[in-house]
PDB file of N, CA and C in Angstrom:
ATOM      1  N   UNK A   1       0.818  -1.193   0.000  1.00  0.00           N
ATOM      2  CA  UNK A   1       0.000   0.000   0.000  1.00  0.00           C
ATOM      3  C   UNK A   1       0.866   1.264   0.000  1.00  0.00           C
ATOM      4  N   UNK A   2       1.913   1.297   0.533  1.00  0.00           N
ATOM      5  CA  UNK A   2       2.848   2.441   0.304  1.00  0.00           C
ATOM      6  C   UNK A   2       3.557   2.628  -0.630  1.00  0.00           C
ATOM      7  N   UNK A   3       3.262   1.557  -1.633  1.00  0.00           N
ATOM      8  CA  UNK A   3       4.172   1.832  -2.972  1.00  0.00           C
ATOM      9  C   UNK A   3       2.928   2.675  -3.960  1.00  0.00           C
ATOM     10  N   UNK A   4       2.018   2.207  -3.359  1.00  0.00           N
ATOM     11  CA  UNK A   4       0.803   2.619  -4.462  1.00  0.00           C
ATOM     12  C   UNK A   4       0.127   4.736  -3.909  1.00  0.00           C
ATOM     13  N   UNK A   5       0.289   4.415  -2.679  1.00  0.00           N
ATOM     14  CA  UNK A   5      -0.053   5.749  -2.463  1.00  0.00           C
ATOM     15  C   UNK A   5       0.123   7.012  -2.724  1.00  0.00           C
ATOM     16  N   UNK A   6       1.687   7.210  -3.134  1.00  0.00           N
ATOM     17  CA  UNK A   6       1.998   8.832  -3.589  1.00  0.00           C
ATOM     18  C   UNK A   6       1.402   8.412  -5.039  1.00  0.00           C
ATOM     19  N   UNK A   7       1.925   7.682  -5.726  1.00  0.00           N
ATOM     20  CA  UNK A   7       1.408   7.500  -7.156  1.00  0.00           C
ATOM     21  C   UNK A   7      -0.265   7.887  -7.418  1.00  0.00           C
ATOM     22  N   UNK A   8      -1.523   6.895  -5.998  1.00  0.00           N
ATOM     23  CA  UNK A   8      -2.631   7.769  -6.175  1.00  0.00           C
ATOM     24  C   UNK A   8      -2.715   8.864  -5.865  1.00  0.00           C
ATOM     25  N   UNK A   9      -2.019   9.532  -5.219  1.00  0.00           N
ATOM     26  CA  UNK A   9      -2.105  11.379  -4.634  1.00  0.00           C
ATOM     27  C   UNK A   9      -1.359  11.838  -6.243  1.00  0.00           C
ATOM     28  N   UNK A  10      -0.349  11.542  -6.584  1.00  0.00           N
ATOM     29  CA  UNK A  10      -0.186  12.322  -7.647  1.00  0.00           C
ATOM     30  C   UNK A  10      -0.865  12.161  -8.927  1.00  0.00           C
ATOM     31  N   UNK A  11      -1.483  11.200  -9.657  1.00  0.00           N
ATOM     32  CA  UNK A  11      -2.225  10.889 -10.473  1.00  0.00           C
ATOM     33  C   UNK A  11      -3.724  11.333 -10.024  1.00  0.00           C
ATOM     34  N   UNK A  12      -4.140  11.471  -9.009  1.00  0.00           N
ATOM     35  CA  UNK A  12      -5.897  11.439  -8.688  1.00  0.00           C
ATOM     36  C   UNK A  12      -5.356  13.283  -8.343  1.00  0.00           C
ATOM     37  N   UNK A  13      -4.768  13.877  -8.347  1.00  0.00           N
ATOM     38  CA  UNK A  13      -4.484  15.456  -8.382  1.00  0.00           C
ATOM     39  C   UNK A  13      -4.852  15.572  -9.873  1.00  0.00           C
ATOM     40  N   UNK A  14      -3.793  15.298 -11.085  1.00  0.00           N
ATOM     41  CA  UNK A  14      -3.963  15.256 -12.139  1.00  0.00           C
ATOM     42  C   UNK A  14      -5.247  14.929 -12.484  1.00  0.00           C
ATOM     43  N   UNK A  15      -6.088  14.169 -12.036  1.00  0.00           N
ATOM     44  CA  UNK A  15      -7.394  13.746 -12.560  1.00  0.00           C
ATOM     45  C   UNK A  15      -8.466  14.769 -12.007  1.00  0.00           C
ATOM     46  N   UNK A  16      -8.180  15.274 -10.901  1.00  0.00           N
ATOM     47  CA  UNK A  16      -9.147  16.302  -9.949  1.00  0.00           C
ATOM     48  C   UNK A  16      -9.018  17.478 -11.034  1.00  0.00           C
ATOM     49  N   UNK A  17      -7.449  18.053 -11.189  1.00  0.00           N
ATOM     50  CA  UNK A  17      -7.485  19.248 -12.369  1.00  0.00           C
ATOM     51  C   UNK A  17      -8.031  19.392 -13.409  1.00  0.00           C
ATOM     52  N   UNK A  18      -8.144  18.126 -14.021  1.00  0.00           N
ATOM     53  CA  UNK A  18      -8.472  17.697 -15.419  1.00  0.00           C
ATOM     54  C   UNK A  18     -10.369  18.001 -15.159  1.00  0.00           C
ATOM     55  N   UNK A  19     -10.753  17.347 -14.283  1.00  0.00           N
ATOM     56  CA  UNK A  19     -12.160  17.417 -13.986  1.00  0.00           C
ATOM     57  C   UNK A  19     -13.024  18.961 -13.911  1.00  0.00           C
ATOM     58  N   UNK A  20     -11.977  19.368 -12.824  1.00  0.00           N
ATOM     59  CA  UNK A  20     -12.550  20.555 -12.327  1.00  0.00           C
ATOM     60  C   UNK A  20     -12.290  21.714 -13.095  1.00  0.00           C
ATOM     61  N   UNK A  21     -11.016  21.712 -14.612  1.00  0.00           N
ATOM     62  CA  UNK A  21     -10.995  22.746 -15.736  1.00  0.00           C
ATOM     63  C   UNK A  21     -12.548  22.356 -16.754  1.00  0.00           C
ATOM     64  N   UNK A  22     -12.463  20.981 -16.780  1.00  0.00           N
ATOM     65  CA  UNK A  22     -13.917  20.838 -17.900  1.00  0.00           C
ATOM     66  C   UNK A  22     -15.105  20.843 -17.541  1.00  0.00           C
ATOM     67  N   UNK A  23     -15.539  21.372 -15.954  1.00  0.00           N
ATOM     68  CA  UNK A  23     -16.663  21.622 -15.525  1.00  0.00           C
ATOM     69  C   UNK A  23     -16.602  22.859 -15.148  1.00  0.00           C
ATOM     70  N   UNK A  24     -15.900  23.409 -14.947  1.00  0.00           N
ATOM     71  CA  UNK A  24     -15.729  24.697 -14.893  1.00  0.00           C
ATOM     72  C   UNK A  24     -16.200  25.479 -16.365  1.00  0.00           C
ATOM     73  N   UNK A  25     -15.382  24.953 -17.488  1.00  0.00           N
ATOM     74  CA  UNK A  25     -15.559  25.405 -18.383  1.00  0.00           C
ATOM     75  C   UNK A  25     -17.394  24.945 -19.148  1.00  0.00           C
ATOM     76  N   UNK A  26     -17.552  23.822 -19.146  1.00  0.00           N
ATOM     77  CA  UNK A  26     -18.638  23.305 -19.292  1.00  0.00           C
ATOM     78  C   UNK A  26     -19.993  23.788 -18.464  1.00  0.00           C
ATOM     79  N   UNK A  27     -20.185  24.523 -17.108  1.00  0.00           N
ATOM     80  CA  UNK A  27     -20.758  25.134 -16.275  1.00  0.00           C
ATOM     81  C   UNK A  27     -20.782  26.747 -16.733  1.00  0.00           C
ATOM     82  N   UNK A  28     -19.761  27.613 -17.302  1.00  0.00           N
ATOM     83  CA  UNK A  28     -19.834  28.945 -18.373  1.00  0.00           C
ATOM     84  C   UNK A  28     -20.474  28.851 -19.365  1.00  0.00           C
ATOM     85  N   UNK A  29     -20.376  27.534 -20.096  1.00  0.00           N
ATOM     86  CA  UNK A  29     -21.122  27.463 -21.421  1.00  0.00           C
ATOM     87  C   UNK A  29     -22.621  27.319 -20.775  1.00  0.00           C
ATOM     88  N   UNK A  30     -23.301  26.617 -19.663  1.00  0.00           N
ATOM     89  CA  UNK A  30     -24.438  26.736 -19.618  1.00  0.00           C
ATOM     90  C   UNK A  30     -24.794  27.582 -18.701  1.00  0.00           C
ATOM     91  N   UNK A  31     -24.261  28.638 -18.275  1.00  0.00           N
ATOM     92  CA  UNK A  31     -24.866  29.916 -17.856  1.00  0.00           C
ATOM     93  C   UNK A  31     -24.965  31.013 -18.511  1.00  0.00           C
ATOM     94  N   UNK A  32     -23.916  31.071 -19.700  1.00  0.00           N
ATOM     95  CA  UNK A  32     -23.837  32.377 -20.578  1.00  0.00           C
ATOM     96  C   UNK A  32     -23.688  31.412 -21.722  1.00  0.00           C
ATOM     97  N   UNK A  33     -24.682  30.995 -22.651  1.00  0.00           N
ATOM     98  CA  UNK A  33     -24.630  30.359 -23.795  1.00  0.00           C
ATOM     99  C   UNK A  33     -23.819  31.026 -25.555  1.00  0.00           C
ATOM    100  N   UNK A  34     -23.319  32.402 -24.863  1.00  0.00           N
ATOM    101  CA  UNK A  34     -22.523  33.240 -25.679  1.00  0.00           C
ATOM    102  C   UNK A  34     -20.954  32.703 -25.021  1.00  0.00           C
ATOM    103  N   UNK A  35     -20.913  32.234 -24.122  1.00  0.00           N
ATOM    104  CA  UNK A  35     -19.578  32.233 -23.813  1.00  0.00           C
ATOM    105  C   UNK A  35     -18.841  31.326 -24.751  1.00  0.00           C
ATOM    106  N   UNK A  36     -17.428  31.966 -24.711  1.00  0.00           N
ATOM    107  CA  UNK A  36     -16.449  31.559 -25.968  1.00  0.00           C
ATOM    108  C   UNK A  36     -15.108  31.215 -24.612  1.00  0.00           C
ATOM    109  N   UNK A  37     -14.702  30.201 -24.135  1.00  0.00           N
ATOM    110  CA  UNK A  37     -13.150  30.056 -23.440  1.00  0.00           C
ATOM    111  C   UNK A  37     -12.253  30.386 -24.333  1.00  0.00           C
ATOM    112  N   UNK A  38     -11.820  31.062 -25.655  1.00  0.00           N
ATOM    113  CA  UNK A  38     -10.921  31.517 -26.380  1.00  0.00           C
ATOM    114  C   UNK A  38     -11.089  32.645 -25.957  1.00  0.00           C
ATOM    115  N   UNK A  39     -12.305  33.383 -25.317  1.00  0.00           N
ATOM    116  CA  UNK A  39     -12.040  34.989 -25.489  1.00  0.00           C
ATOM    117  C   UNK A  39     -11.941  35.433 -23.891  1.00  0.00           C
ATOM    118  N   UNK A  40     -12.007  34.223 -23.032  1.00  0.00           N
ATOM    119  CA  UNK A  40     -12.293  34.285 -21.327  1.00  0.00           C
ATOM    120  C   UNK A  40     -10.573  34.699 -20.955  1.00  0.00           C
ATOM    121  N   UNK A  41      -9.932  35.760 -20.189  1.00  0.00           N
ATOM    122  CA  UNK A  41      -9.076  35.642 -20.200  1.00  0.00           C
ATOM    123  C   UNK A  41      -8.902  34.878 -18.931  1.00  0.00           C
ATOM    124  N   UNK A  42      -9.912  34.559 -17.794  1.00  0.00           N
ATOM    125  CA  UNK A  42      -9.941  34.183 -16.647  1.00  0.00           C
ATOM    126  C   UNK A  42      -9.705  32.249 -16.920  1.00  0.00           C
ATOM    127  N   UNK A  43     -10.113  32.017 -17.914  1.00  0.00           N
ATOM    128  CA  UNK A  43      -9.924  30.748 -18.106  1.00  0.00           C
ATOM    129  C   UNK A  43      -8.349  30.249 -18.866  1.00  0.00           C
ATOM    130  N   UNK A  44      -8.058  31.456 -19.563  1.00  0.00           N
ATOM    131  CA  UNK A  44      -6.956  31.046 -20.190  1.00  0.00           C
ATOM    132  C   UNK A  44      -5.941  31.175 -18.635  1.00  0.00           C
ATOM    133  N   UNK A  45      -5.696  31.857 -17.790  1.00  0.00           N
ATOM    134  CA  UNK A  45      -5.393  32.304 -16.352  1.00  0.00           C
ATOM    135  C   UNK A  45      -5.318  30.487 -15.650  1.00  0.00           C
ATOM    136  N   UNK A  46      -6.992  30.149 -15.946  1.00  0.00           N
ATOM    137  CA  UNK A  46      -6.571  29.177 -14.941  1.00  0.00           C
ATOM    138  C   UNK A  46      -6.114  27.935 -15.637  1.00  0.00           C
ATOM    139  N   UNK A  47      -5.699  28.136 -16.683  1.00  0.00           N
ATOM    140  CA  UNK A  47      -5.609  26.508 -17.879  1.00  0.00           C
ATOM    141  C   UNK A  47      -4.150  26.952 -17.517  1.00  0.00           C
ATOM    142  N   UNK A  48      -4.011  28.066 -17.746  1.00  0.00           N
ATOM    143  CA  UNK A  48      -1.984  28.066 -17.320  1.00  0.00           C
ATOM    144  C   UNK A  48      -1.960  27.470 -16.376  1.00  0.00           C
ATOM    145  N   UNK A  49      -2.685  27.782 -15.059  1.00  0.00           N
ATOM    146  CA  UNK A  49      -2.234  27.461 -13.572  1.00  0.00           C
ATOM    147  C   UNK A  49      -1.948  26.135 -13.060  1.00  0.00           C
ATOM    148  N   UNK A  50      -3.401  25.638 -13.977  1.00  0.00           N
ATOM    149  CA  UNK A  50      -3.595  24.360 -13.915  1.00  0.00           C
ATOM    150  C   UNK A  50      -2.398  23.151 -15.045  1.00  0.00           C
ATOM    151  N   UNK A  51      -2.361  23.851 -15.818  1.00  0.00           N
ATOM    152  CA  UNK A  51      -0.950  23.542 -16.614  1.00  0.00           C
ATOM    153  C   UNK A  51       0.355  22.855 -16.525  1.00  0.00           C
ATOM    154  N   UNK A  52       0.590  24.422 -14.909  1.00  0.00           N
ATOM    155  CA  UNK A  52       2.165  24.535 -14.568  1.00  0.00           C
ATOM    156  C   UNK A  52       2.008  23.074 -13.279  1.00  0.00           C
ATOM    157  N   UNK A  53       0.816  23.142 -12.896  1.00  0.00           N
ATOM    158  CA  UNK A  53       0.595  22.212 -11.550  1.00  0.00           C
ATOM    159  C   UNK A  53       0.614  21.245 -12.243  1.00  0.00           C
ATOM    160  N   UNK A  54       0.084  20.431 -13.400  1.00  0.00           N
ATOM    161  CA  UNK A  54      -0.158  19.521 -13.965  1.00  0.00           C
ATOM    162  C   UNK A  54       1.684  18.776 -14.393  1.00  0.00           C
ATOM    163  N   UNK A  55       2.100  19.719 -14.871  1.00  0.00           N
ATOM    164  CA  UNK A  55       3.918  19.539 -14.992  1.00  0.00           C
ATOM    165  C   UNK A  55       4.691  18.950 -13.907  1.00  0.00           C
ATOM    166  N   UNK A  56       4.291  19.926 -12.899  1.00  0.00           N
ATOM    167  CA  UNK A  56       5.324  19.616 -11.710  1.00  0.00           C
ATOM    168  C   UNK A  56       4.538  18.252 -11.357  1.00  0.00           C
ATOM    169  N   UNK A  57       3.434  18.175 -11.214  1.00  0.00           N
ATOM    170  CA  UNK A  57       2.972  16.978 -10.670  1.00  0.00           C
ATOM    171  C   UNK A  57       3.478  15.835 -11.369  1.00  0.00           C
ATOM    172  N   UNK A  58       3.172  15.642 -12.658  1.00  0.00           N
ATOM    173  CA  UNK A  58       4.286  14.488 -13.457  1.00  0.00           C
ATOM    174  C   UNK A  58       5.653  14.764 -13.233  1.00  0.00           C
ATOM    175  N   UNK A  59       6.142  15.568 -13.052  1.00  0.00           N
ATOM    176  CA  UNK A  59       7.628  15.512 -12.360  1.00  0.00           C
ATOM    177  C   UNK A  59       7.625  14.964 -11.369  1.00  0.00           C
ATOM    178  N   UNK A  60       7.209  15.399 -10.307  1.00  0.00           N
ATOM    179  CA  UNK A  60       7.077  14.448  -8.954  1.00  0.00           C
ATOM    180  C   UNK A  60       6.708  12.976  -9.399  1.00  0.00           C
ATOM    181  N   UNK A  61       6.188  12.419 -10.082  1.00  0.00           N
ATOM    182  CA  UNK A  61       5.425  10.966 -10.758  1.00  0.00           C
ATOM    183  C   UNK A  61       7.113  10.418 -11.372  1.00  0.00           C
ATOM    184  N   UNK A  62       7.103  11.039 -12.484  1.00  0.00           N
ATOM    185  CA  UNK A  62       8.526  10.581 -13.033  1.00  0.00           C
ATOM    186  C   UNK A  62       9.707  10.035 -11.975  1.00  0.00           C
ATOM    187  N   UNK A  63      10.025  11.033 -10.930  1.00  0.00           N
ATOM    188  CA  UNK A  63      10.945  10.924  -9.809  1.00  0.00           C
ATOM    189  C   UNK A  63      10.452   9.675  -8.869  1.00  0.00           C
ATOM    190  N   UNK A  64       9.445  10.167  -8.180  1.00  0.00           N
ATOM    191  CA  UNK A  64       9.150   9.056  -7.397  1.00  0.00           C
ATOM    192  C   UNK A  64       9.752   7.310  -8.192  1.00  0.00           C
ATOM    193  N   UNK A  65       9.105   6.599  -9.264  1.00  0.00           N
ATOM    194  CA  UNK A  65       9.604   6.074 -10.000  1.00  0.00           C
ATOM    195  C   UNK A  65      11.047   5.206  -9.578  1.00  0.00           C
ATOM    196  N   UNK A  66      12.028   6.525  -9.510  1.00  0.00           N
ATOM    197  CA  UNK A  66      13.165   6.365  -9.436  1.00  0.00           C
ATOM    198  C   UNK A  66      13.680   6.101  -7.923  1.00  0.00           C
ATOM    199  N   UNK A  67      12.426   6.465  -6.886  1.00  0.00           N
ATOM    200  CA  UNK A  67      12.926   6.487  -5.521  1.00  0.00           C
ATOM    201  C   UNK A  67      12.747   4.544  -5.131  1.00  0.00           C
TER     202      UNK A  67
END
């Protein structure tokens, strides 16, 4: 169980981000049915954020690996 655990904390992060950018985005489209995420700069904001976290987190994945 301790070999498997950081691997689910770092993979089920990645999956939480992944979730919570396409309901986020999917939840704009059905409140403002004009909304465009190409023209949101608040979304392009959090797709970076979520991005840079998404990186380091497979870095940490890659490494662990090696531990």
């Amino acid at each position: 169980m301790t070999f498997y655990m950081p691997k689910l904390v770092l993979i089920g992060s990645l999956w939480l981000l992944v979730v919570s950018l396409s309901c986020w985005q999917e939840l704009q489209q059905l409140w403002d049915p004009t909304y465009d995420y190409q023209f949101d700069t608040g979304y392009a904001t959090v797709y970076l954020f979520m991005l840079l976290i998404s990186v380091a987190d497979e870095m940490l994945y890659v490494v662990s690996f090696r531990l």
